[in-house]
Protein backbone atom coordinates (compact mmCIF):
# COMPACT_ATOMS: atom_id res chain seq x y z
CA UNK A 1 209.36 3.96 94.39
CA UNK A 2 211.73 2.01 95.81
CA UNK A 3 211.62 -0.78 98.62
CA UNK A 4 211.11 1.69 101.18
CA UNK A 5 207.97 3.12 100.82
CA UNK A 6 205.53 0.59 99.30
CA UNK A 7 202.30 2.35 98.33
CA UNK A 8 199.87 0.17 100.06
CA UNK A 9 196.43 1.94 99.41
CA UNK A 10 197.12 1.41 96.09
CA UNK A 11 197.57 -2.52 96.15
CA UNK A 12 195.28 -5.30 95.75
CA UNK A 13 194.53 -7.78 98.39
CA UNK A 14 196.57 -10.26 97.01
CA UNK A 15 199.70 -7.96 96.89
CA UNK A 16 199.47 -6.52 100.24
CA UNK A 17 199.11 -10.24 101.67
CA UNK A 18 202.63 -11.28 100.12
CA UNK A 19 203.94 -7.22 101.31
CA UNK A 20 202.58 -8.44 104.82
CA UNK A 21 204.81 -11.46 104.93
CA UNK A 22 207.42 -9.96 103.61
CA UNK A 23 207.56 -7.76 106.61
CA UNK A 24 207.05 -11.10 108.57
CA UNK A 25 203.77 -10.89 109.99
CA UNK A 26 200.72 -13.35 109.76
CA UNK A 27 198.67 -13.48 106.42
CA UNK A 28 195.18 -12.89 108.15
CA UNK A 29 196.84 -8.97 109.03
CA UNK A 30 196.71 -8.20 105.41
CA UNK A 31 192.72 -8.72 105.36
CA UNK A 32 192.43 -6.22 108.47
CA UNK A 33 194.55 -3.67 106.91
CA UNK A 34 192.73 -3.82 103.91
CA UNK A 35 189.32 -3.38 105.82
CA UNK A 36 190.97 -0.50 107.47
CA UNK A 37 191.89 1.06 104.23
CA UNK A 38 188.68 0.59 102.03
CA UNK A 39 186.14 -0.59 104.36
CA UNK A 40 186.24 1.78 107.80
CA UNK A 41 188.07 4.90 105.32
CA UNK A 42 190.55 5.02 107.95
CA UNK A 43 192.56 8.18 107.60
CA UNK A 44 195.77 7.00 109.34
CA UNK A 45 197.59 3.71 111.01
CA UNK A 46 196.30 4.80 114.19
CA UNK A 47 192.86 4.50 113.83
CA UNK A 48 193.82 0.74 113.20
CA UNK A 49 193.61 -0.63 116.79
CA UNK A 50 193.28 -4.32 116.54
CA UNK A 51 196.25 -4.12 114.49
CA UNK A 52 199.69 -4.93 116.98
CA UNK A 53 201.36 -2.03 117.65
CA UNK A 54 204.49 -2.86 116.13
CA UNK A 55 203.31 -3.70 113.20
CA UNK A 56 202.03 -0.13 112.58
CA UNK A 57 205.02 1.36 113.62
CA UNK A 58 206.93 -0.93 110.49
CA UNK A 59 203.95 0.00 108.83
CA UNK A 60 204.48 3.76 109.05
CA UNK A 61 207.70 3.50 108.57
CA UNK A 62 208.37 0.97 105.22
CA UNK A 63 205.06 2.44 103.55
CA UNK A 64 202.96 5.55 102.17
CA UNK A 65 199.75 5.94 103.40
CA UNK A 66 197.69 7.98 101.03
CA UNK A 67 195.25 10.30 103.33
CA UNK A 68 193.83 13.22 101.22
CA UNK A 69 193.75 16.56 102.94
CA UNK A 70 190.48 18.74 102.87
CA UNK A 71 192.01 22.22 102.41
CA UNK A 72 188.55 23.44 101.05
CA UNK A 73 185.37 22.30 100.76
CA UNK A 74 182.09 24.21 99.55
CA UNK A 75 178.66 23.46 99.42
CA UNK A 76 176.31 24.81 97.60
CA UNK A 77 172.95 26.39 98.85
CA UNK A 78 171.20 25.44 95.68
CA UNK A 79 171.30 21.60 95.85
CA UNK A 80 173.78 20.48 98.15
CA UNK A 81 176.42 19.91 95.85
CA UNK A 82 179.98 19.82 97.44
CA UNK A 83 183.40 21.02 95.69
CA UNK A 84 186.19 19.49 97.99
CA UNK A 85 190.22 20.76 96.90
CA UNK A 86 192.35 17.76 98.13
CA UNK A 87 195.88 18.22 99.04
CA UNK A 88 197.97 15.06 98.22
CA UNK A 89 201.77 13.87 99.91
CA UNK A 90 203.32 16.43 97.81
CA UNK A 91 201.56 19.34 98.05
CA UNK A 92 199.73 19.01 94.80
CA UNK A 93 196.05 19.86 94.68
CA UNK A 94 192.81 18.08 93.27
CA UNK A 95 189.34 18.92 92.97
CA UNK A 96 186.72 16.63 93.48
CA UNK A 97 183.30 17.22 93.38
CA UNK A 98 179.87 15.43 95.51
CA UNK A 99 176.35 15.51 93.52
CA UNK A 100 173.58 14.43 95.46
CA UNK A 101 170.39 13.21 93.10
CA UNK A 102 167.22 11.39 94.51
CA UNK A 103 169.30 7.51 93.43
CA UNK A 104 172.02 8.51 95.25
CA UNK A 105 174.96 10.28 96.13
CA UNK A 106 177.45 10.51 93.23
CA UNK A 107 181.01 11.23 93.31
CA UNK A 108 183.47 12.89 90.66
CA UNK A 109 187.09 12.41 90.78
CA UNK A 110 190.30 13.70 89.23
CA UNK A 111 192.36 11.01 87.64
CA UNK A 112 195.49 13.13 87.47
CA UNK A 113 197.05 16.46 88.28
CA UNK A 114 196.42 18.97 86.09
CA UNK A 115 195.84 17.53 81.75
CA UNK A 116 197.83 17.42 79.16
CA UNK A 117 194.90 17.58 76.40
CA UNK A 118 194.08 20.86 75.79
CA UNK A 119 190.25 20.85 75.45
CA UNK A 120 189.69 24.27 75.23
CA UNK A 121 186.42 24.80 76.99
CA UNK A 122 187.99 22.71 79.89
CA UNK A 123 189.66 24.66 82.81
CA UNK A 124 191.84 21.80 84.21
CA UNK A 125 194.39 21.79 81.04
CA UNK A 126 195.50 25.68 81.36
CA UNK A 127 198.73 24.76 83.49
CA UNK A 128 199.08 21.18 81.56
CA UNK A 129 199.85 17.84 83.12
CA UNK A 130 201.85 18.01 86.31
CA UNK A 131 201.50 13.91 87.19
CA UNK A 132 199.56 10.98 87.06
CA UNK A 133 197.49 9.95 90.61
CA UNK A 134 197.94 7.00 91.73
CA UNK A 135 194.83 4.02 92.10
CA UNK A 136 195.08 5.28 96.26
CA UNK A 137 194.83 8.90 95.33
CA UNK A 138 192.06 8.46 92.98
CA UNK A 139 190.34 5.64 95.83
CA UNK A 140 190.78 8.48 98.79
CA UNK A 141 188.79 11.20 96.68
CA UNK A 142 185.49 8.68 97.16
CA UNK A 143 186.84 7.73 100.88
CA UNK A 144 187.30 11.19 101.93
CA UNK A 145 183.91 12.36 100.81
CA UNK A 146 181.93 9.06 102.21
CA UNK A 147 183.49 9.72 106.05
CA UNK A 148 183.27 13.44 105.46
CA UNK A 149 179.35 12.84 104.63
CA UNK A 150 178.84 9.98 106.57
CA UNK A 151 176.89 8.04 103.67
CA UNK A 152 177.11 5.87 101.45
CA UNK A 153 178.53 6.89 97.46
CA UNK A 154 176.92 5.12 95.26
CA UNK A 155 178.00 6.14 92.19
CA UNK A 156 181.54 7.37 90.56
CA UNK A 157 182.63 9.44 87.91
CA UNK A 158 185.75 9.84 86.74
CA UNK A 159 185.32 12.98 85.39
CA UNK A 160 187.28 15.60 87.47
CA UNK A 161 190.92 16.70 86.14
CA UNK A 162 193.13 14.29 84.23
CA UNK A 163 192.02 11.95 80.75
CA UNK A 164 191.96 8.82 82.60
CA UNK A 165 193.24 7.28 79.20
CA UNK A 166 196.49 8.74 79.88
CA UNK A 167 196.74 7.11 83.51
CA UNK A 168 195.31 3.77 81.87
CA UNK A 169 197.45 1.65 84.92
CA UNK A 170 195.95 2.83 87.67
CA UNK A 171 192.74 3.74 86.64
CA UNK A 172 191.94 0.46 85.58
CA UNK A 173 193.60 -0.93 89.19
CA UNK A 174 191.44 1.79 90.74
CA UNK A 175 188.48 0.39 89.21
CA UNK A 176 188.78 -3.20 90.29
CA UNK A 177 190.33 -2.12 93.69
CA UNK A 178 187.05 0.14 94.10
CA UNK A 179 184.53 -2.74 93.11
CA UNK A 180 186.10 -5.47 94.95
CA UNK A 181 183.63 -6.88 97.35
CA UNK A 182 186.40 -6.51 100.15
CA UNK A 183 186.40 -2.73 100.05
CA UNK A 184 183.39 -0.30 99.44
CA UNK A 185 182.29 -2.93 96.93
CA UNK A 186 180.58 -0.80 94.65
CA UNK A 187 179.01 -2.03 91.55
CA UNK A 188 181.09 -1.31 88.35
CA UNK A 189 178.39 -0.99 86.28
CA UNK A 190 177.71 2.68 88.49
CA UNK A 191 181.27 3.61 87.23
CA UNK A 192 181.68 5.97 84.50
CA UNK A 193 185.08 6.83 82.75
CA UNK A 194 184.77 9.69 80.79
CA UNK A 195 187.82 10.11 77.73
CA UNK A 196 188.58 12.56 75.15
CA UNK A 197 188.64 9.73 72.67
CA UNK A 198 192.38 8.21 73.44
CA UNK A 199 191.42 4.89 70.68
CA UNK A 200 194.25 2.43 72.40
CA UNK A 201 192.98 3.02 75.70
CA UNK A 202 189.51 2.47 74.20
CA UNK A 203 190.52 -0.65 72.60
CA UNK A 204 192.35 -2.07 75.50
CA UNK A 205 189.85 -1.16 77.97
CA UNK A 206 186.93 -3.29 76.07
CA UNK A 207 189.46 -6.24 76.52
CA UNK A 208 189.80 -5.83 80.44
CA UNK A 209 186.51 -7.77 81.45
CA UNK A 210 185.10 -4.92 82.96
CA UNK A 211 181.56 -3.74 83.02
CA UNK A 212 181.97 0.13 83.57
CA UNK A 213 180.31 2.36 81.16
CA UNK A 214 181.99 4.53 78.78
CA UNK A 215 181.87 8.02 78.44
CA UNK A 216 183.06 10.09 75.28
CA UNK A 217 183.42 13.77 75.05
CA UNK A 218 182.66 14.43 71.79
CA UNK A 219 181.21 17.68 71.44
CA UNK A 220 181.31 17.71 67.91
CA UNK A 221 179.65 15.86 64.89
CA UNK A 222 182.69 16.30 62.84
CA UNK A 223 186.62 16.26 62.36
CA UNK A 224 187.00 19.96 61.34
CA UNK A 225 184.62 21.50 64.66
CA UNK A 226 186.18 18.87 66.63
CA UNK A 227 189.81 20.09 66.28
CA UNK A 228 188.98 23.37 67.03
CA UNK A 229 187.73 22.22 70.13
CA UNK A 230 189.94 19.42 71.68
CA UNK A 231 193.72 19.13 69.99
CA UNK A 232 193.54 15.15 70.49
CA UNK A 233 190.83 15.13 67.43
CA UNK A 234 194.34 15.64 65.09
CA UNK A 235 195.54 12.16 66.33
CA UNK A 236 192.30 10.35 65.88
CA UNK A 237 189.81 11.13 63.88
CA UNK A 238 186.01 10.21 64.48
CA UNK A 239 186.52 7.40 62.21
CA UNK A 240 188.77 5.63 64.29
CA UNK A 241 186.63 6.72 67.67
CA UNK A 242 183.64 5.79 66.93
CA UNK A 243 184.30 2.11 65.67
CA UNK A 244 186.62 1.47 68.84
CA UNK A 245 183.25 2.88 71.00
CA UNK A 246 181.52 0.35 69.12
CA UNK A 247 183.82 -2.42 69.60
CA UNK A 248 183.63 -1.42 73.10
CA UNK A 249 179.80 -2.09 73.31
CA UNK A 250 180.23 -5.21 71.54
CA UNK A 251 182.75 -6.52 73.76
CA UNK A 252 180.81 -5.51 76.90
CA UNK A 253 177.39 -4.94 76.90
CA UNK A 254 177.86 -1.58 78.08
CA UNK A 255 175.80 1.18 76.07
CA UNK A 256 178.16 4.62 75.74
CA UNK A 257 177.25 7.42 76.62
CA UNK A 258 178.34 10.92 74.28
CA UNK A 259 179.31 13.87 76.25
CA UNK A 260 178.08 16.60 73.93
CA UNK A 261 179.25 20.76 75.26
CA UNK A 262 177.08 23.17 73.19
CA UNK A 263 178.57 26.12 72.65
CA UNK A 264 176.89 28.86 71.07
CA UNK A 265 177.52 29.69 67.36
CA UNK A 266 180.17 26.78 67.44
CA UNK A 267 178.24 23.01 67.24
CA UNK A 268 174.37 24.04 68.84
CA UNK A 269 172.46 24.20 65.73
CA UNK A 270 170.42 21.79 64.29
CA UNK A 271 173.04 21.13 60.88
CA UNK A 272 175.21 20.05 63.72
CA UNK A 273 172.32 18.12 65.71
CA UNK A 274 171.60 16.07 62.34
CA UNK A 275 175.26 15.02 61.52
CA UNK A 276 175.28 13.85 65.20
CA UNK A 277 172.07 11.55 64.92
CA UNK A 278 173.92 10.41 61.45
CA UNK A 279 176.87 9.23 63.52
CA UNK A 280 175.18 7.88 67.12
CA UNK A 281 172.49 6.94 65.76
CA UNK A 282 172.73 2.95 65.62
CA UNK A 283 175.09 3.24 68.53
CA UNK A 284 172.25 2.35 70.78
CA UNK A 285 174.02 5.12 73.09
CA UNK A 286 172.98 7.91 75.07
CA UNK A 287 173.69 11.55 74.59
CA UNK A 288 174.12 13.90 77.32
CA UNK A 289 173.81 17.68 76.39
CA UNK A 290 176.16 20.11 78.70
CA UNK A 291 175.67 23.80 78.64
CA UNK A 292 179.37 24.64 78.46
CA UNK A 293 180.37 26.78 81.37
CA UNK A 294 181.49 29.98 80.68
CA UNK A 295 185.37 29.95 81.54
CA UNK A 296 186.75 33.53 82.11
CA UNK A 297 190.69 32.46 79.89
CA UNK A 298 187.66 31.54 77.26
CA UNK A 299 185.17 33.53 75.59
CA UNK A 300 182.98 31.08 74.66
CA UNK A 301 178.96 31.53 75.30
CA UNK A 302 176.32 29.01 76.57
CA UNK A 303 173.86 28.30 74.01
CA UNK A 304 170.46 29.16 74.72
CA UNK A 305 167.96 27.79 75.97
CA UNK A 306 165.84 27.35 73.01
CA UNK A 307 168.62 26.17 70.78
CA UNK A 308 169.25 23.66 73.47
CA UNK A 309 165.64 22.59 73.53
CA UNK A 310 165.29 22.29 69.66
CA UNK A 311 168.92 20.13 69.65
CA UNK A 312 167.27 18.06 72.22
CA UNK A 313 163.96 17.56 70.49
CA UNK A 314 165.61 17.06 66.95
CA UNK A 315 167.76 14.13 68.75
CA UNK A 316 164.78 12.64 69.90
CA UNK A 317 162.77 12.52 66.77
CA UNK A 318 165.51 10.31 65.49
CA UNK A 319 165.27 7.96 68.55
CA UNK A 320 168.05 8.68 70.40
CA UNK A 321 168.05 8.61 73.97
CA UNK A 322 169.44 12.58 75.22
CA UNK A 323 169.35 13.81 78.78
CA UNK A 324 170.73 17.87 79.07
CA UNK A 325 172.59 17.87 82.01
CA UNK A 326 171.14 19.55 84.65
CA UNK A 327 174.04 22.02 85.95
CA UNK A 328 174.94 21.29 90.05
CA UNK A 329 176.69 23.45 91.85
CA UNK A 330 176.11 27.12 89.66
CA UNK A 331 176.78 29.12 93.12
CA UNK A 332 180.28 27.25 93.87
CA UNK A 333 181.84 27.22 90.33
CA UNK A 334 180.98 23.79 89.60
CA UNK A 335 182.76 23.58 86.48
CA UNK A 336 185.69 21.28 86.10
CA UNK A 337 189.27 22.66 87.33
CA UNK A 338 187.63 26.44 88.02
CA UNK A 339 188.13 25.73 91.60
CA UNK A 340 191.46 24.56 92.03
CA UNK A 341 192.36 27.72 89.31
CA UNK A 342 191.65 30.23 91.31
CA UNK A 343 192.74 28.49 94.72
CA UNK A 344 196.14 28.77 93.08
CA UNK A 345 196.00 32.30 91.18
CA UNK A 346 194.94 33.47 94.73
CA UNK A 347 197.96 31.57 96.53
CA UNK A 348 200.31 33.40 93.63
CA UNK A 349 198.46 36.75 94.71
CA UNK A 350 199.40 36.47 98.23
């Protein structure tokens, strides 16, 4: 981007106070504008009145003002989960989903346009990567839903589309613009980052002096199931994941959480459940179960329910701490990227 058009949603208060003299206005306007952006949500410059006049016109005209589109949004009758498609600047589309539990409402977001992994129980990676979002975009998912709900989110995931490893910039600017105490100010220790296993960005996170938890999919107890499963497993092997999730909980304090997806006949029996205690074990982590959703371009099954239970119970002999996620959403396709799939198959169909 050049001088032009600045992307200010994106920039910390520090950086938008030197953009706002630059353009040759008073210091103290860079505060407002930054309470109109991540305090009030505003959706555009003009919702900005005790900001001069002129100054939003320069505004809208040297700068991009990152305001997410609703071109869809379902709830479901079940729980009052809410799928929301975003359309961003360029006509690109995100998903983003609400979950509302009894602590709070809870927020998932995309961290990029489409994914370049190739998980293959994972809807979002079937077109690949089409871009990175930037810290704004990934910001105006949680703003959106707030005004659109009119409460408060209390808690973020960053769990929609995208390996947020592969974005590491702006996620991590995303994070500290989202916890600063001059914007929605919420606590980073209710921020989750969920990664395929991406060891750098492991590493390098545990050295930013953050205190959001960590989130690996690993969905398998070993190398060989793994790689059948998610392609990044041939670049780093759970011997190199697992000690940089370690050094991650050293460095921070912040127990990790293991995203486990049984799949049926693939990792859900108890062989599998025992070489998983063997390597979480002393990780003082948590292990969250998923019933893999069925994916139509897939044909794998969800496990059932008493293999689940048994994996669960077997787990828990051995002192591990396991939740099964409980799924939200069943009536609108709450599955990751199924949304936004057949939003655009349909558009092709038209």
């Amino acid at each position: 981007m050049g001088m032009e058009n600045r992307d200010i949603k994106s920039m910390e208060l520090s950086e938008l106070t030197e953009y706002v003299k630059e353009l040759g206005e008073k210091p103290f306007r860079a505060k407002q504008l930054y309470q109109w952006m991540h305090q009030k949500l505003a959706a555009s410059f003009d919702e900005m009145t005790n900001l001069p006049k002129e100054f939003r016109s320069k505004l809208s005209e040297s700068t991009v003002y990152t305001s997410l589109e609703t071109v869809q949004m379902f709830e479901s009758g079940i729980d009052g989960t809410r799928k929301y498609l975003f359309g961003l600047g360029d006509g690109n589309i995100i998903e983003s989903v609400l979950m509302r539990y009894r602590h709070g409402n809870s927020v998932c977001i995309s961290s990029q346009v489409g994914c370049r992994m190739g998980c293959r129980f994972c809807a979002s990676t079937l077109d690949g990567l089409t871009r990175n979002l930037t810290a704004g975009e990934m910001l105006d998912q949680i703003y959106r839903i707030q005004s659109s709900i009119g409460e408060r989110v209390s808690n973020v995931v960053v769990m929609g589309s995208g390996e947020p490893m592969d974005n590491y910039d702006n996620l991590v600017r995303f994070i500290r613009l989202l916890s600063d105490e001059n914007g929605l100010n919420i606590s980073q220790r209710n921020i989750t980052v969920s990664t395929c296993g991406i060891v750098p960005g492991i590493r390098r996170l545990s050295e930013e002096g953050l205190s959001v938890t960590l989130a690996l999919s690993l969905h398998a107890p070993n190398d060989e199931v793994r790689k059948t499963l998610m392609p990044i497993a041939n670049r780093y092997s759970l011997s190199e994941v697992l000690p940089a999730c370690r050094e991650y909980y050293e460095k921070t304090g912040r127990r990790l959480t293991f995203e486990y997806s049984l799949v049926r006949g693939v990792n859900d029996n108890l062989e599998e459940a025992k070489k998983l205690a063997g390597l979480v074990g002393n990780m003082h982590g948590h292990v969250n179960l998923i019933p893999v959703n069925p994916i139509k371009e897939r044909d794998y099954r969800q496990s059932d329910r008493e293999a689940i239970e048994a994996f669960k119970t077997y787990l828990e002999k051995k002192g591990i701490n396991v939740t099964v996620r409980r799924e939200m959403g069943r009536d609108i396709g709450g599955a990751c990227g199924q949304l936004r799939k057949s939003y655009l198959s349909k558009k092709e169909g038209e």
